[in-house]
N, C-alpha and C. Protein backbone atom coordinates (compact mmCIF):
# COMPACT_ATOMS: atom_id res chain seq x y z
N UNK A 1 8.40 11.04 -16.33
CA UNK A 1 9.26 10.22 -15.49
C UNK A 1 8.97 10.47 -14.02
N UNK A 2 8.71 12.10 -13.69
CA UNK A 2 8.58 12.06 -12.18
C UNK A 2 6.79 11.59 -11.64
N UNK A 3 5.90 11.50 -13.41
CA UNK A 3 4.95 11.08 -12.34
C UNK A 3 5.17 9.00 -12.38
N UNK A 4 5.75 8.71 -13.22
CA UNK A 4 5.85 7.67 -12.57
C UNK A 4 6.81 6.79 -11.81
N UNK A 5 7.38 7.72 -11.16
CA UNK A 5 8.05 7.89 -9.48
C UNK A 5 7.39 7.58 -8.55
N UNK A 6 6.50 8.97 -8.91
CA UNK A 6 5.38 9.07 -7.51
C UNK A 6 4.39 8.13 -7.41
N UNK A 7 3.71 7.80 -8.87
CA UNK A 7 2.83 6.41 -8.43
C UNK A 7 3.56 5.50 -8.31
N UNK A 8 4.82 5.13 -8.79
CA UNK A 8 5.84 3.85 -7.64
C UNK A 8 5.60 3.87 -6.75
N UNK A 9 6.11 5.41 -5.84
CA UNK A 9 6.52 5.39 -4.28
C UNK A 9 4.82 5.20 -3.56
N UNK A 10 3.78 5.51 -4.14
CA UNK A 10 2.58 5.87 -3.79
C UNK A 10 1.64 4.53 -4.07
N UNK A 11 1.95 3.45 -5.03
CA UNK A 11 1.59 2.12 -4.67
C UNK A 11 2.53 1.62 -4.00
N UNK A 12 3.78 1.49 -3.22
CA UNK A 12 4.27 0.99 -2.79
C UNK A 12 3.85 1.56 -1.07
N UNK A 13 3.57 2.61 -0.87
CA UNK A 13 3.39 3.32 0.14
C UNK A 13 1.81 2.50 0.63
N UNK A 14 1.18 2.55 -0.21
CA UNK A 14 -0.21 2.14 0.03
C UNK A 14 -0.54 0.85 -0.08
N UNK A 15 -0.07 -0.21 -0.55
CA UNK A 15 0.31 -1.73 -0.78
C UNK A 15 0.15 -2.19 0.75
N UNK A 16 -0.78 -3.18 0.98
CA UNK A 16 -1.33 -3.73 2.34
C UNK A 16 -0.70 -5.26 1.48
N UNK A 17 0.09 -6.14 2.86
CA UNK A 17 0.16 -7.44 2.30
C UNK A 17 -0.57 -8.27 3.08
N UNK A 18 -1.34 -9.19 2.47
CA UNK A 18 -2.42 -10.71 3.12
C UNK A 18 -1.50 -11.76 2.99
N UNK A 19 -1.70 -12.51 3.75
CA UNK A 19 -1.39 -13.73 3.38
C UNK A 19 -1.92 -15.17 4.10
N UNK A 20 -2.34 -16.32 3.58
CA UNK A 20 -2.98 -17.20 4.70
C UNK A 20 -2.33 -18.64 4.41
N UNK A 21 -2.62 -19.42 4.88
CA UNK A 21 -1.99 -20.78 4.63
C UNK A 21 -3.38 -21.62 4.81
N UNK A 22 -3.79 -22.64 3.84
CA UNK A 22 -4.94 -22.77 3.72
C UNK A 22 -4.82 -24.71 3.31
N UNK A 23 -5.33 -25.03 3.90
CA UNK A 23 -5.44 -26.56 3.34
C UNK A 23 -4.75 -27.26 4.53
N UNK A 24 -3.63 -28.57 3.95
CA UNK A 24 -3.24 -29.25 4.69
C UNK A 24 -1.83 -28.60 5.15
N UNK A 25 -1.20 -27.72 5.38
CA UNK A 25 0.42 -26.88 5.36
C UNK A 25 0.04 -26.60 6.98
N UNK A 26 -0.59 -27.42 7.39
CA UNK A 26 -0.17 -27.44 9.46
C UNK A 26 1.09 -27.84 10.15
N UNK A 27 1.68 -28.61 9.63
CA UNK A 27 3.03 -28.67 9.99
C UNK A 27 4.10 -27.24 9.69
N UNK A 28 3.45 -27.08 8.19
CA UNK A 28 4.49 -25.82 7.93
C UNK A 28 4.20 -24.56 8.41
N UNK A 29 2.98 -24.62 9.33
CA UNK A 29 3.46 -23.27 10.25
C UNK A 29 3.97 -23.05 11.51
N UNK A 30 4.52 -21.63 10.95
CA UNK A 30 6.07 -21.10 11.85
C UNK A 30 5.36 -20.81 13.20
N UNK A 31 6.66 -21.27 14.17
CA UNK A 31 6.14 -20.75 15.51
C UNK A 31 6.92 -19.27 15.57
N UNK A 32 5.62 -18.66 16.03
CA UNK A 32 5.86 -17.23 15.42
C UNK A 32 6.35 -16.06 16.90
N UNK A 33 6.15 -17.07 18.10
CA UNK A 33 6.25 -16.61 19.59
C UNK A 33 5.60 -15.32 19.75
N UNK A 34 4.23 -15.42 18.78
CA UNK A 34 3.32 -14.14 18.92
C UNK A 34 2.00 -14.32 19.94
N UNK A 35 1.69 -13.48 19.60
CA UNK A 35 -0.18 -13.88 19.94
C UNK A 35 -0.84 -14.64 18.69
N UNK A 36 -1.26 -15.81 19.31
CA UNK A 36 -1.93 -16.15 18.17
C UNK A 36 -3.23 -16.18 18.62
N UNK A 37 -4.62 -16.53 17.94
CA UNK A 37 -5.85 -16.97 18.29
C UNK A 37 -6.33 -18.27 17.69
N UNK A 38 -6.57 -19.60 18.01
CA UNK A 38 -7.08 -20.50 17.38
C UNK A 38 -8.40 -20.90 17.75
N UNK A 39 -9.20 -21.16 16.30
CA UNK A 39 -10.61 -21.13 16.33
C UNK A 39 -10.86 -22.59 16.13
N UNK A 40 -11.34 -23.34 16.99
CA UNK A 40 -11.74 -24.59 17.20
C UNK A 40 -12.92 -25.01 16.46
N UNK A 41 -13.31 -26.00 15.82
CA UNK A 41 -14.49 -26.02 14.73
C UNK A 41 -15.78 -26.32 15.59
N UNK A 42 -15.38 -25.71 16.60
CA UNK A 42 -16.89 -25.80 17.73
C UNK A 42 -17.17 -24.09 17.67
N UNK A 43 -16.44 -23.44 17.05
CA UNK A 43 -16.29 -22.01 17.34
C UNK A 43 -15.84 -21.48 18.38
N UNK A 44 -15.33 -22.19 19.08
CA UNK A 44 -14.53 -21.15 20.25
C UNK A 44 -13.52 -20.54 19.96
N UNK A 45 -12.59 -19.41 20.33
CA UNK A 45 -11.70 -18.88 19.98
C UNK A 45 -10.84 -19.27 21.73
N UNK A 46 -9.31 -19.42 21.54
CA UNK A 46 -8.66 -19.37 22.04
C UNK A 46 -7.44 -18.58 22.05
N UNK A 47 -6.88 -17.30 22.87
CA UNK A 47 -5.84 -16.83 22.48
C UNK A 47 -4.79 -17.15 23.46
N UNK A 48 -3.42 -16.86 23.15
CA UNK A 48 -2.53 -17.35 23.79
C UNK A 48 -1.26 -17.50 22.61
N UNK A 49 0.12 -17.77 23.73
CA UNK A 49 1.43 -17.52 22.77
C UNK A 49 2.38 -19.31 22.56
N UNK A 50 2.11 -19.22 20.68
CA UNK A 50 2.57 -20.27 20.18
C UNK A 50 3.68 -21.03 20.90
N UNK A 51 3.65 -22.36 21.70
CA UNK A 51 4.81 -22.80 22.02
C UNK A 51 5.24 -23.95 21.30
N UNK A 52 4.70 -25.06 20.45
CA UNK A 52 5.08 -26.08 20.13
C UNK A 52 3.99 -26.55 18.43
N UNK A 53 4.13 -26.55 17.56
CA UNK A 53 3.57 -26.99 16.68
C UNK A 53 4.18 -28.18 15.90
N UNK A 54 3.00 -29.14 15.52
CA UNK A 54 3.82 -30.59 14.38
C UNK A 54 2.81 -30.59 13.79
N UNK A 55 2.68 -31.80 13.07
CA UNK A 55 1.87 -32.35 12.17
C UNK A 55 0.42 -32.53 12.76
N UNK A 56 0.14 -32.98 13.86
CA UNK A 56 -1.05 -33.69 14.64
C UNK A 56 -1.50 -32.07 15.54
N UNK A 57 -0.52 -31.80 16.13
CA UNK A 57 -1.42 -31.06 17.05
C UNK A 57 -0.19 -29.33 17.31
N UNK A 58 -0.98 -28.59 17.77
CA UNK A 58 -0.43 -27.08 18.31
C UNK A 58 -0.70 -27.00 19.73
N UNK A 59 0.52 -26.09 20.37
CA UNK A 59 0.55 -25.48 22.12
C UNK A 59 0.41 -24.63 22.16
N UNK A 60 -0.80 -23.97 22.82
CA UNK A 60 -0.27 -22.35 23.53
C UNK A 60 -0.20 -22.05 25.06
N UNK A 61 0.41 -21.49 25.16
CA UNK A 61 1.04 -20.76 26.64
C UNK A 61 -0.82 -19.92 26.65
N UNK A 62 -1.19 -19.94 27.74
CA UNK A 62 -2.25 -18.98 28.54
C UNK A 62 -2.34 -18.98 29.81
N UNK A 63 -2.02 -18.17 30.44
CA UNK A 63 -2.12 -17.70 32.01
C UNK A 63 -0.94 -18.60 33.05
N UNK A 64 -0.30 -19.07 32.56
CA UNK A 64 1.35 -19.98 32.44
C UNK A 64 0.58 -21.53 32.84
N UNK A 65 -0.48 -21.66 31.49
CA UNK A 65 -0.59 -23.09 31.32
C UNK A 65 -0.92 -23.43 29.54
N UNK A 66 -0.52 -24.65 29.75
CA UNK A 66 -0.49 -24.98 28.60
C UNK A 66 -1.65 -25.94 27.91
N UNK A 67 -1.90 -25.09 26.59
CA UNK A 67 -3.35 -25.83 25.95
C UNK A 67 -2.85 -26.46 24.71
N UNK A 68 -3.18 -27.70 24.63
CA UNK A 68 -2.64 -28.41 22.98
C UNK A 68 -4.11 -28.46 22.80
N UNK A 69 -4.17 -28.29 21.10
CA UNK A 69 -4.76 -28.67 20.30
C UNK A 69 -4.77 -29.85 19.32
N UNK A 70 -5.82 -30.43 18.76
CA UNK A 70 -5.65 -31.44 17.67
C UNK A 70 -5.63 -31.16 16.72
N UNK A 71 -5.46 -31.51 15.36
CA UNK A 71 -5.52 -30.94 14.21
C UNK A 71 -6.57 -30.86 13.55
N UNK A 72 -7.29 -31.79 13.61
CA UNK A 72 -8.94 -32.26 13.83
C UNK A 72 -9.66 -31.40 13.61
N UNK A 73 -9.30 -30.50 14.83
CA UNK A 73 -10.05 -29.91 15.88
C UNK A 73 -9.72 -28.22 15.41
N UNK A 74 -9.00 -28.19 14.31
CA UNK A 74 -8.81 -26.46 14.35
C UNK A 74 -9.12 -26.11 13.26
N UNK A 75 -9.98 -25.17 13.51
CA UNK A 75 -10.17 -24.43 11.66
C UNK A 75 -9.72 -23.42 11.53
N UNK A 76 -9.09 -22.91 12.33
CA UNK A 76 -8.41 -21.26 12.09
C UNK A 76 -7.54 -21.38 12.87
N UNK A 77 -6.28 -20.40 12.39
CA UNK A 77 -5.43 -19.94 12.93
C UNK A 77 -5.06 -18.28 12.66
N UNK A 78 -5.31 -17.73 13.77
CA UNK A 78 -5.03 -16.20 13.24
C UNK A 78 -3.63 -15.66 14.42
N UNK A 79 -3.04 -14.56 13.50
CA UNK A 79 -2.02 -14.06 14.38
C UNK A 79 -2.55 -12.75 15.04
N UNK A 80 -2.54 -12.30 16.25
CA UNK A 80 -2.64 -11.25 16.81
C UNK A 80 -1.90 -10.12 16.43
N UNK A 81 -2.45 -8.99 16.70
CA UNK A 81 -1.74 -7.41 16.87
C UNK A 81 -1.10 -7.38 15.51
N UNK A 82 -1.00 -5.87 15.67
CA UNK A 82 -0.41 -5.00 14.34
C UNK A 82 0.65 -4.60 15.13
N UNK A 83 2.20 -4.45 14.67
CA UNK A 83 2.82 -3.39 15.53
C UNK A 83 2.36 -2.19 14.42
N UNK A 84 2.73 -1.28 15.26
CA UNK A 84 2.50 0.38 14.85
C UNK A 84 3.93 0.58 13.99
N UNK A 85 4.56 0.01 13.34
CA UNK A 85 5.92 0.40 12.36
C UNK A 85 5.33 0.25 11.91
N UNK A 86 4.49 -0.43 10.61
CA UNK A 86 4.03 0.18 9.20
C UNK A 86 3.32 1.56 9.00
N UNK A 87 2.30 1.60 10.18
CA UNK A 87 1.95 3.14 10.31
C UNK A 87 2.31 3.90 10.17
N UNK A 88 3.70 4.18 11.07
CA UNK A 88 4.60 5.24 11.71
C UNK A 88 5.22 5.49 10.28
N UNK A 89 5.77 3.99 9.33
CA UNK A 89 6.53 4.70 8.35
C UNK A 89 5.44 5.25 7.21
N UNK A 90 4.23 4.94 7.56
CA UNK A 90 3.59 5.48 6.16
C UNK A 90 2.99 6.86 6.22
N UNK A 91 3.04 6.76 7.83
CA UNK A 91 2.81 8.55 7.85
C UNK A 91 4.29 9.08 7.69
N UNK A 92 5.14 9.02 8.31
CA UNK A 92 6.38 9.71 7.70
C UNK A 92 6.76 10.17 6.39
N UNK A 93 6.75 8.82 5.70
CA UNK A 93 6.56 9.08 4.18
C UNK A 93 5.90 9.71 3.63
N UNK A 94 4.41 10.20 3.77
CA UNK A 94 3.59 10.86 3.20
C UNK A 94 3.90 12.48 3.95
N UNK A 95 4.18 12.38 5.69
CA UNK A 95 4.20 13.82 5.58
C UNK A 95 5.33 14.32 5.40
N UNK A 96 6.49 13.37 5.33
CA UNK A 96 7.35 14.49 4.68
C UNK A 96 7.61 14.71 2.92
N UNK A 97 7.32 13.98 2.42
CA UNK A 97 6.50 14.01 0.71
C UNK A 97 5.47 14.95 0.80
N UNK A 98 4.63 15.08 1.58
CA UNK A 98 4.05 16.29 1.41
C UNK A 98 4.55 18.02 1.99
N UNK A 99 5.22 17.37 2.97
CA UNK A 99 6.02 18.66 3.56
C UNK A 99 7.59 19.28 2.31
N UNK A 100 7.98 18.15 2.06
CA UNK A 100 9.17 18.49 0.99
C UNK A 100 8.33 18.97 0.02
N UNK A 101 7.22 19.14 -0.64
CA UNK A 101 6.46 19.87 -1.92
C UNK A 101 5.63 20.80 -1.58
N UNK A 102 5.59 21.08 -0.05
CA UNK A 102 4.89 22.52 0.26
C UNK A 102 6.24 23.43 0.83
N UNK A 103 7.55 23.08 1.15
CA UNK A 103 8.25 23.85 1.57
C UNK A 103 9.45 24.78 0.35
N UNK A 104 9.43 23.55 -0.87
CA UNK A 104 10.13 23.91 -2.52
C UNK A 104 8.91 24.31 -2.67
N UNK A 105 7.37 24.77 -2.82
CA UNK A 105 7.11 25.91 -3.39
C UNK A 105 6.45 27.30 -2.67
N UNK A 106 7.31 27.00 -1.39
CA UNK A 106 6.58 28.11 -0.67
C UNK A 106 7.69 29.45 -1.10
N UNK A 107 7.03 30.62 -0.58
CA UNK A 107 7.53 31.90 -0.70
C UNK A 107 8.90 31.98 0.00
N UNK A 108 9.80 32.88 -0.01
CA UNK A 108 10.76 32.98 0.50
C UNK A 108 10.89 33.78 1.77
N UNK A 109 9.57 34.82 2.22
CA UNK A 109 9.72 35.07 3.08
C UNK A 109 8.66 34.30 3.72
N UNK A 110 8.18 33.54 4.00
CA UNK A 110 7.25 32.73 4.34
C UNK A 110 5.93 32.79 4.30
N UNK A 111 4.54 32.60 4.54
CA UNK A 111 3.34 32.57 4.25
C UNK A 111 2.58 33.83 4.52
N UNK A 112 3.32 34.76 5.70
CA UNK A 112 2.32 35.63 6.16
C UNK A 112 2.77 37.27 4.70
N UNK A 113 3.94 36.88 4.58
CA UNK A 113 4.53 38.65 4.05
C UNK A 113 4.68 38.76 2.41
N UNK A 114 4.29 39.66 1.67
CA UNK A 114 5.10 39.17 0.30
C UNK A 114 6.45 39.09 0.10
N UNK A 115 7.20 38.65 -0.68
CA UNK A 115 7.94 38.06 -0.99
C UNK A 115 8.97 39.36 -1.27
N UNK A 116 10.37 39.79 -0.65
CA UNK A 116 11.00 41.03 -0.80
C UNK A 116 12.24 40.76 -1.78
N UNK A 117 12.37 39.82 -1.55
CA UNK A 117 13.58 39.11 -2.19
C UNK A 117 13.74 38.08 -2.91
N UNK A 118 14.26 37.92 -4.00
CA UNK A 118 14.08 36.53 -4.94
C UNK A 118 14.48 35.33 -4.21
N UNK A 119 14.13 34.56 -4.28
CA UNK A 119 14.87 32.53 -4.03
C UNK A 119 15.63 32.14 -5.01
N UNK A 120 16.38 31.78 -3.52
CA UNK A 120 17.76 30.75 -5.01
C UNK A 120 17.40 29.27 -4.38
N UNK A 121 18.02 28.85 -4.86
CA UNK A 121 17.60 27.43 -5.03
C UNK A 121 18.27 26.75 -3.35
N UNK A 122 19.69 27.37 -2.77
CA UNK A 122 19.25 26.65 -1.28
C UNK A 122 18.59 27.49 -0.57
N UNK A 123 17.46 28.36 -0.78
CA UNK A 123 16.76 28.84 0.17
C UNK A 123 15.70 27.97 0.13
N UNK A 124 15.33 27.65 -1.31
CA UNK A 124 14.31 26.28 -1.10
C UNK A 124 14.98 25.14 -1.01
N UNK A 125 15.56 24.69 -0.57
CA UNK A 125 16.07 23.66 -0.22
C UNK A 125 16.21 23.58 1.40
N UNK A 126 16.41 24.16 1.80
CA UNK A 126 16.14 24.58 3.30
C UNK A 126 14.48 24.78 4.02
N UNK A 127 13.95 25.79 3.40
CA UNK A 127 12.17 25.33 3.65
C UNK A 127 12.09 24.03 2.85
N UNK A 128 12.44 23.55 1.98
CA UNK A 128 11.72 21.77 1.82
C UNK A 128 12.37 20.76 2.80
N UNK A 129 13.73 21.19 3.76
CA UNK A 129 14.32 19.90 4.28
C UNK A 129 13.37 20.37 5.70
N UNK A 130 13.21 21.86 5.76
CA UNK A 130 12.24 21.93 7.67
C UNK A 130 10.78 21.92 7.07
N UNK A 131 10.22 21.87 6.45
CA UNK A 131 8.97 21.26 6.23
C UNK A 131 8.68 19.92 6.05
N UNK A 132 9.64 19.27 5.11
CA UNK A 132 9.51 18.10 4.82
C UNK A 132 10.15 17.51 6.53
N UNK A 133 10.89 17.85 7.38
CA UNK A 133 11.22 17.25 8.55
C UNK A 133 9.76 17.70 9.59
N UNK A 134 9.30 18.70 9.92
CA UNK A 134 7.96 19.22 10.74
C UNK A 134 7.56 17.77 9.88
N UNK A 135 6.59 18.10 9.02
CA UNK A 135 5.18 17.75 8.60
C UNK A 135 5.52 16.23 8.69
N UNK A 136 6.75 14.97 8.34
CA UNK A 136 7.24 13.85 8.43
C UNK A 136 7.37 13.80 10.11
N UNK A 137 7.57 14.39 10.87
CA UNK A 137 7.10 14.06 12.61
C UNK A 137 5.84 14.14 12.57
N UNK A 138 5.10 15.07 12.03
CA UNK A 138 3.98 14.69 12.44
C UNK A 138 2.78 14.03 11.98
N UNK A 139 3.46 13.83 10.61
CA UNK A 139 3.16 12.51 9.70
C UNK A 139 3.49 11.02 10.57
N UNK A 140 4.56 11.14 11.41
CA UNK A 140 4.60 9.55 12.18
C UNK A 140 3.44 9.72 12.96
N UNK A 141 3.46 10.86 13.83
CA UNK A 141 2.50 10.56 15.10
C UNK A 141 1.14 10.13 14.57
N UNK A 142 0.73 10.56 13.63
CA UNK A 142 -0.78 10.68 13.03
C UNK A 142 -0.73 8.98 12.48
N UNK A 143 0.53 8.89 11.88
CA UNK A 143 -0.03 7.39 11.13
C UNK A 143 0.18 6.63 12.06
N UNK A 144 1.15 6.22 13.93
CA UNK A 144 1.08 5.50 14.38
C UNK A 144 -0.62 5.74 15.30
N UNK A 145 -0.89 7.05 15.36
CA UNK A 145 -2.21 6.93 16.16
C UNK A 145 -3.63 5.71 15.36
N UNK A 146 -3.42 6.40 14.35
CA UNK A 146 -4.26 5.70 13.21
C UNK A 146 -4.04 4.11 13.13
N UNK A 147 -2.93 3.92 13.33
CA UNK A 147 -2.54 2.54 13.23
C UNK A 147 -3.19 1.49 14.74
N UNK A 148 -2.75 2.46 15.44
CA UNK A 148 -3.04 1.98 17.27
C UNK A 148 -4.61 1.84 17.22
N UNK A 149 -5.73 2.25 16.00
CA UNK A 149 -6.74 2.35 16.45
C UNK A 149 -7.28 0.65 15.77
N UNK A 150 -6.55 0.06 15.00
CA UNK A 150 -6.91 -1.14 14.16
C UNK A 150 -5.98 -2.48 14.95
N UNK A 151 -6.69 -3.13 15.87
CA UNK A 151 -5.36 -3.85 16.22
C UNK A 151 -4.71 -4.99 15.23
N UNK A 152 -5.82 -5.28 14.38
CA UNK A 152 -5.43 -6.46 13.65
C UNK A 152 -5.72 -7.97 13.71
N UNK A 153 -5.50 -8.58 13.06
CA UNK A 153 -5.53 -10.07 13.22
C UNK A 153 -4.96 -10.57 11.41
N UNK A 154 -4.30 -11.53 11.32
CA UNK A 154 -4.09 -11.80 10.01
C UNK A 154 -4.08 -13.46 10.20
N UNK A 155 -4.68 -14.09 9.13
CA UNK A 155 -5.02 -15.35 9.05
C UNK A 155 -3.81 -15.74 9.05
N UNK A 156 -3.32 -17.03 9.26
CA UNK A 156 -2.36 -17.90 9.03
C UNK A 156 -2.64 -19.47 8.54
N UNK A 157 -3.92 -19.80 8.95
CA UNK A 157 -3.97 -21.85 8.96
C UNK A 157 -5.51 -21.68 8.12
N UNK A 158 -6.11 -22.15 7.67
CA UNK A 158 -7.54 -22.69 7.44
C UNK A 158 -7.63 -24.08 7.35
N UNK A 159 -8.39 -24.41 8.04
CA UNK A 159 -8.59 -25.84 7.36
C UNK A 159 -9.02 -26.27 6.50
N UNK A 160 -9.27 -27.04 5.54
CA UNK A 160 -10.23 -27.19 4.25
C UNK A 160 -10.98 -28.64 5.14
N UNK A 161 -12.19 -28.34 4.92
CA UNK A 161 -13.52 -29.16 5.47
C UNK A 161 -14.27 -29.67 4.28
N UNK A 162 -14.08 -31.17 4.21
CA UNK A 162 -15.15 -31.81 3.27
C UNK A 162 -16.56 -32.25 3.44
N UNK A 163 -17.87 -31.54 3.66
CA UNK A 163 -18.93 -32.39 4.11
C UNK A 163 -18.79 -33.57 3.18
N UNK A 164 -19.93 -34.23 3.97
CA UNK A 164 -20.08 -35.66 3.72
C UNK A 164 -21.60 -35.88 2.09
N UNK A 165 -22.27 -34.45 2.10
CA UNK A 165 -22.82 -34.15 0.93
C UNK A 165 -22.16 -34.09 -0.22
N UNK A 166 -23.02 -34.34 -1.10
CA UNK A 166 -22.54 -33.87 -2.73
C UNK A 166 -22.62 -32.89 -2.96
N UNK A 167 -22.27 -32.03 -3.91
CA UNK A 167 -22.54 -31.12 -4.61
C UNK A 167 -22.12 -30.57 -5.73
N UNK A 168 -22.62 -29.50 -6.29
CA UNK A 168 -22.47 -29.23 -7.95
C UNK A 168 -22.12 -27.83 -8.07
N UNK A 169 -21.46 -27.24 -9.07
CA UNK A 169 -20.82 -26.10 -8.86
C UNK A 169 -21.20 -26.04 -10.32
N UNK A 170 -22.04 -24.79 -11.35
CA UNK A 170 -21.99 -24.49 -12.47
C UNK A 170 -22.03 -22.99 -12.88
N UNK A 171 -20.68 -22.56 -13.02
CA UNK A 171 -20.67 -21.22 -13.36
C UNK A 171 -20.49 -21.12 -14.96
N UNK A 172 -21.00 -19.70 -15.55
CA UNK A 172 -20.40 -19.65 -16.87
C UNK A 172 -19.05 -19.07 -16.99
N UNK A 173 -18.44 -19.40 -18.49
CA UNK A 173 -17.41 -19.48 -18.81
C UNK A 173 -17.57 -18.86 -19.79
N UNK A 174 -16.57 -17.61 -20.13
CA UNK A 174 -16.30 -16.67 -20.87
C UNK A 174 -14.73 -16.69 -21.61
N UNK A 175 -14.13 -17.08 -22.73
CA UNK A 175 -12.80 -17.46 -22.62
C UNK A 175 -12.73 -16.41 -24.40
N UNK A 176 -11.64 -16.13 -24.96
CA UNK A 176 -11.43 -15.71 -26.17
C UNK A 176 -11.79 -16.70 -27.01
N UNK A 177 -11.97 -17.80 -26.75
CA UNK A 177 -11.97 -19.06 -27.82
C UNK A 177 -13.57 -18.96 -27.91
N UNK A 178 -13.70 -18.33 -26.94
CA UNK A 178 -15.48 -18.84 -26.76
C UNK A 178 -16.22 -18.94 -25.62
N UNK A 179 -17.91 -19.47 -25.69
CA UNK A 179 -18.23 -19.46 -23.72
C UNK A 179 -18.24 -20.67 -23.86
N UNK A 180 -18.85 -21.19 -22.51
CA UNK A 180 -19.28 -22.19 -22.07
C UNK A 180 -20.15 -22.31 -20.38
N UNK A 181 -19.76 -23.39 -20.28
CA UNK A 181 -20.20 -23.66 -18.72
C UNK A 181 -19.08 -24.61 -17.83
N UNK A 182 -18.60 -23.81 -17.13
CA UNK A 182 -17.84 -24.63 -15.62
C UNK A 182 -18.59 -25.69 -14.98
N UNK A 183 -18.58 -26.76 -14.46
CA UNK A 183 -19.21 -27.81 -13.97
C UNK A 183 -18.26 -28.56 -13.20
N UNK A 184 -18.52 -28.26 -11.78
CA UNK A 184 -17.42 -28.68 -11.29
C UNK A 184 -18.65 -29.51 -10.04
N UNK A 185 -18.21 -31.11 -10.25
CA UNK A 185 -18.80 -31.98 -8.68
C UNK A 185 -17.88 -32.56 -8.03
N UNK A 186 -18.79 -32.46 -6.68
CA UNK A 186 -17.72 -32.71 -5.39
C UNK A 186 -18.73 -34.27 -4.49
N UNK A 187 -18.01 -34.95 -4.08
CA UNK A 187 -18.79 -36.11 -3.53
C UNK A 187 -17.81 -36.21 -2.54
């Protein structure tokens, strides 16, 4: 039961979420009053902060002027920056999870002396709440440094682009019933 606690808390701890919006859902994205970056299908990148989005076209604020886009005209949409809170809590979590299981089995007189006197149970409870509190401070600092070093970007828009070519798509197919071949054309 307690190890599957710990791989709960430990995929949940480690669990990164993606997410993109892909196709025609340009209207349905949120103005997010972030940094965004939009990649123009000429490849330019533009950054600047979301002011106005519809169906046809997007605004951003840059240098206190304003740039619309067409819809046409955009193949990406990415959001800027990471804040440093997921970091901060995933080092916390880990160092004081690791500090609470080095302080319940440390010695009672601490690391340097042997041990003169038996442990009762709130003497470890006391080295696991100041270890697990040390090592969880400095479990934040470490995971927001770590964090500060990735700034981020996370997709939000793609466009889906049809050339004006044909083409043929044939993968194999592996199913319980049996194989085959995928055959998928596009005109």
């Amino acid at each position: 039961m307690i190890l599957r606690c710990l791989a709960l808390i430990g995929s949940v701890l480690a669990s990164t979420t993606a997410s993109a919006q892909t196709g025609q859902d340009f209207g349905a994205l949120a103005a997010t009053r972030t940094a965004i970056e939009v990649v123009a299908d000429t490849g330019k990148a533009t950054t600047g902060r979301l002011l106005r989005i519809d169906a046809d076209s997007l605004t951003l604020a840059r240098d206190h002027h304003e740039i619309t886009f067409d819809r046409k005209h955009v193949a990406k949409i990415y959001q800027r920056g990471d804040s440093l809170k997921n970091g901060m809590l995933i080092g916390l979590g880990v160092g004081a999870a690791w500090g609470i299981a080095a302080g319940a089995t440390a010695e009672c007189d601490g690391f340097f002396g042997a041990p003169s006197r038996p442990c009762v149970a709130s003497t470890k409870q006391i080295l696991a709440g100041i270890w697990g509190g040390t090592m969880g401070a400095l479990g934040l600092g470490v995971g927001a440094g770590i964090d500060a070093l990735f700034s981020g970007r996370r997709l939000l828009y793609e466009s889906v682009r049809h050339d004006d070519a044909a083409s043929i798509f044939i993968a194999p197919r592996v199913l319980s019933s049996g194989t085959g071949l995928l055959v998928t054309v596009a005109w």
